[in-house]
C-alpha atoms as a PDB file:
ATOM      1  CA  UNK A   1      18.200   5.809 -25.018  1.00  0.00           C
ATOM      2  CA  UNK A   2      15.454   7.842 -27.357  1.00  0.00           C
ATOM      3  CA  UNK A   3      12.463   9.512 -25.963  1.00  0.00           C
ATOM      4  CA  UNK A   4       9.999   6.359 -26.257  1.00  0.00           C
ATOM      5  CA  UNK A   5      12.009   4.051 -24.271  1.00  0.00           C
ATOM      6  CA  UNK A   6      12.394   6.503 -21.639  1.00  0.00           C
ATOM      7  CA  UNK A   7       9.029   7.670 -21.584  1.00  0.00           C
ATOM      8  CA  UNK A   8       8.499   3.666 -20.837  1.00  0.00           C
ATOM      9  CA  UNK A   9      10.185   3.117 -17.539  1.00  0.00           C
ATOM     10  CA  UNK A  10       9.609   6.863 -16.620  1.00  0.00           C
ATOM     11  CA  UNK A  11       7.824   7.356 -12.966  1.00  0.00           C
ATOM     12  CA  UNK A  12       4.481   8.919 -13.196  1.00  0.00           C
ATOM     13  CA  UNK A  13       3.664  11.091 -10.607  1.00  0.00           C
ATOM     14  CA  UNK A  14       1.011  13.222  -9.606  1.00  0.00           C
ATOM     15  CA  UNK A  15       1.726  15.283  -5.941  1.00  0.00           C
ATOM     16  CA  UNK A  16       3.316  12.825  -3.671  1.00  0.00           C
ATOM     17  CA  UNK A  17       1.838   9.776  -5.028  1.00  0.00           C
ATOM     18  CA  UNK A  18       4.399   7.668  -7.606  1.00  0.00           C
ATOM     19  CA  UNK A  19       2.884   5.448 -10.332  1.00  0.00           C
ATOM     20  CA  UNK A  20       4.485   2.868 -12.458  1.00  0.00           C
ATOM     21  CA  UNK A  21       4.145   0.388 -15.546  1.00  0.00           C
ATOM     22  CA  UNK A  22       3.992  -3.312 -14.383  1.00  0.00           C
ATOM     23  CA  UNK A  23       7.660  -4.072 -15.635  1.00  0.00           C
ATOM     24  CA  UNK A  24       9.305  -1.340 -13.883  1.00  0.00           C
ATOM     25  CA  UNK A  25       7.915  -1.781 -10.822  1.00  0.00           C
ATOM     26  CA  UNK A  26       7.820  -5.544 -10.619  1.00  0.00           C
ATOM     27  CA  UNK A  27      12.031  -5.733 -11.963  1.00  0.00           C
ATOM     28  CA  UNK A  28      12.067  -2.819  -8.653  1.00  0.00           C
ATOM     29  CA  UNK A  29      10.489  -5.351  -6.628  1.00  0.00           C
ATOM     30  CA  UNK A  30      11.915  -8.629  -8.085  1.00  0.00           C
ATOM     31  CA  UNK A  31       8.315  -9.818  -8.685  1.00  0.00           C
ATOM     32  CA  UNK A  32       7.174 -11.147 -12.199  1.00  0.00           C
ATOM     33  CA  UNK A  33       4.968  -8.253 -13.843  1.00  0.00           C
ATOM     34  CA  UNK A  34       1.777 -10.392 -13.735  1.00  0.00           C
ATOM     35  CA  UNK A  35       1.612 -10.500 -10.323  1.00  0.00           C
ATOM     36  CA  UNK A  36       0.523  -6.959 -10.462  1.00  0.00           C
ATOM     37  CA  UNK A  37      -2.314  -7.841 -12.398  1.00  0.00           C
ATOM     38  CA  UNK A  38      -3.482 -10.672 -10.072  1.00  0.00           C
ATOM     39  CA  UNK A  39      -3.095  -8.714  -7.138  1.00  0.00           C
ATOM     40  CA  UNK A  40      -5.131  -6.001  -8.586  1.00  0.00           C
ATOM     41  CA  UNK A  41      -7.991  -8.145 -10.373  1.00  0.00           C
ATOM     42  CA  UNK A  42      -8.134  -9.636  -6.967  1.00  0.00           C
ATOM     43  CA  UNK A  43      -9.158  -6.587  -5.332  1.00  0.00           C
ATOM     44  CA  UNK A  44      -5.459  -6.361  -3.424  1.00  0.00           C
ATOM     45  CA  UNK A  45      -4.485  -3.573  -4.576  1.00  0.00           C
ATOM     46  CA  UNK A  46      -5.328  -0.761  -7.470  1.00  0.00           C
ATOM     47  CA  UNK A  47      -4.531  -0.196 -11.245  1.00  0.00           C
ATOM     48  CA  UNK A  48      -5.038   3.306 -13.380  1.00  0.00           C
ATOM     49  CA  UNK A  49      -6.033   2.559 -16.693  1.00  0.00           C
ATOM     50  CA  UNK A  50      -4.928   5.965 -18.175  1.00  0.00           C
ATOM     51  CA  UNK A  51      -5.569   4.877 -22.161  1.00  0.00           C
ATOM     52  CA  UNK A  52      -5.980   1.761 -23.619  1.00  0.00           C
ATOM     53  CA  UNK A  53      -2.680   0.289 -23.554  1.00  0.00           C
ATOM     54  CA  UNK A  54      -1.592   2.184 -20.130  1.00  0.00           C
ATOM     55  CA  UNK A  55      -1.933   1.091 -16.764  1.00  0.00           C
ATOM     56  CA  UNK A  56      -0.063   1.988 -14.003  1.00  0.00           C
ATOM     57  CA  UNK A  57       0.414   1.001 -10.439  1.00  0.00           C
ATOM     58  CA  UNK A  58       0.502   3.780  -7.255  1.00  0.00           C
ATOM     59  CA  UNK A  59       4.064   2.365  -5.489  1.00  0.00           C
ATOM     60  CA  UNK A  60       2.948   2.813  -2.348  1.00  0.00           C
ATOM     61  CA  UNK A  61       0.102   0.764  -2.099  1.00  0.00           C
ATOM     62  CA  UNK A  62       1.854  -2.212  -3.580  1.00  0.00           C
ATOM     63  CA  UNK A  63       5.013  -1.727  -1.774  1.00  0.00           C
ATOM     64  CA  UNK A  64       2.512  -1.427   1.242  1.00  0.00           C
ATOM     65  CA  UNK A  65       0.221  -4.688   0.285  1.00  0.00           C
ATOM     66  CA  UNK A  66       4.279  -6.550   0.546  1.00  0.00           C
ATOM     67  CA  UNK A  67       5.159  -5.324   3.662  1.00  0.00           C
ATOM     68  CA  UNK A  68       1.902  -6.313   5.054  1.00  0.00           C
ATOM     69  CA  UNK A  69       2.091  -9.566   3.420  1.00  0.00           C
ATOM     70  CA  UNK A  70       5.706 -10.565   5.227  1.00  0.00           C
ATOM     71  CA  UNK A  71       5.582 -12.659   8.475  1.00  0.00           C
ATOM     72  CA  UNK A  72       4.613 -10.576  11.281  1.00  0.00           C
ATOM     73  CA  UNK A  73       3.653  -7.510   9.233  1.00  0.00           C
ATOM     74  CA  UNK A  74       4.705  -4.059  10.047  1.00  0.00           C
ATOM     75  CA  UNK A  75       5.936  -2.674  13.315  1.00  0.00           C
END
């Protein structure tokens, strides 16, 4: 694999918080990429736009927004 396809699934991280492209985390959590985008334009959750053509996703907070989402919630 060279450097710029790694570099494009790669985790970004800053302290304890993980960030993600769309694709990677939506093929993690088996959810088409544009979701993403809809849940964040709809105030759901947050995007980083860290340049132009770079926005990333905080893993938590969407992996949060789908637990919350399921039948009953969390525990």
């Amino acid at each position: 694999m060279n450097t710029s396809q790694n570099n494009e699934h790669s985790a970004v991280t800053s302290g304890p918080r993980q960030f993600l492209k769309a694709r990677p985390l939506a093929d993690r959590l088996g959810i088409n990429p544009r979701t993403l985008f809809r849940w964040a334009e709809s105030g759901r959750i947050s995007k980083f736009k860290i340049h132009q053509r770079l926005v990333v996703f905080d893993v938590a907070e969407v992996e949060r927004l789908i637990e919350d989402s399921r039948i009953g919630g969390r525990n």
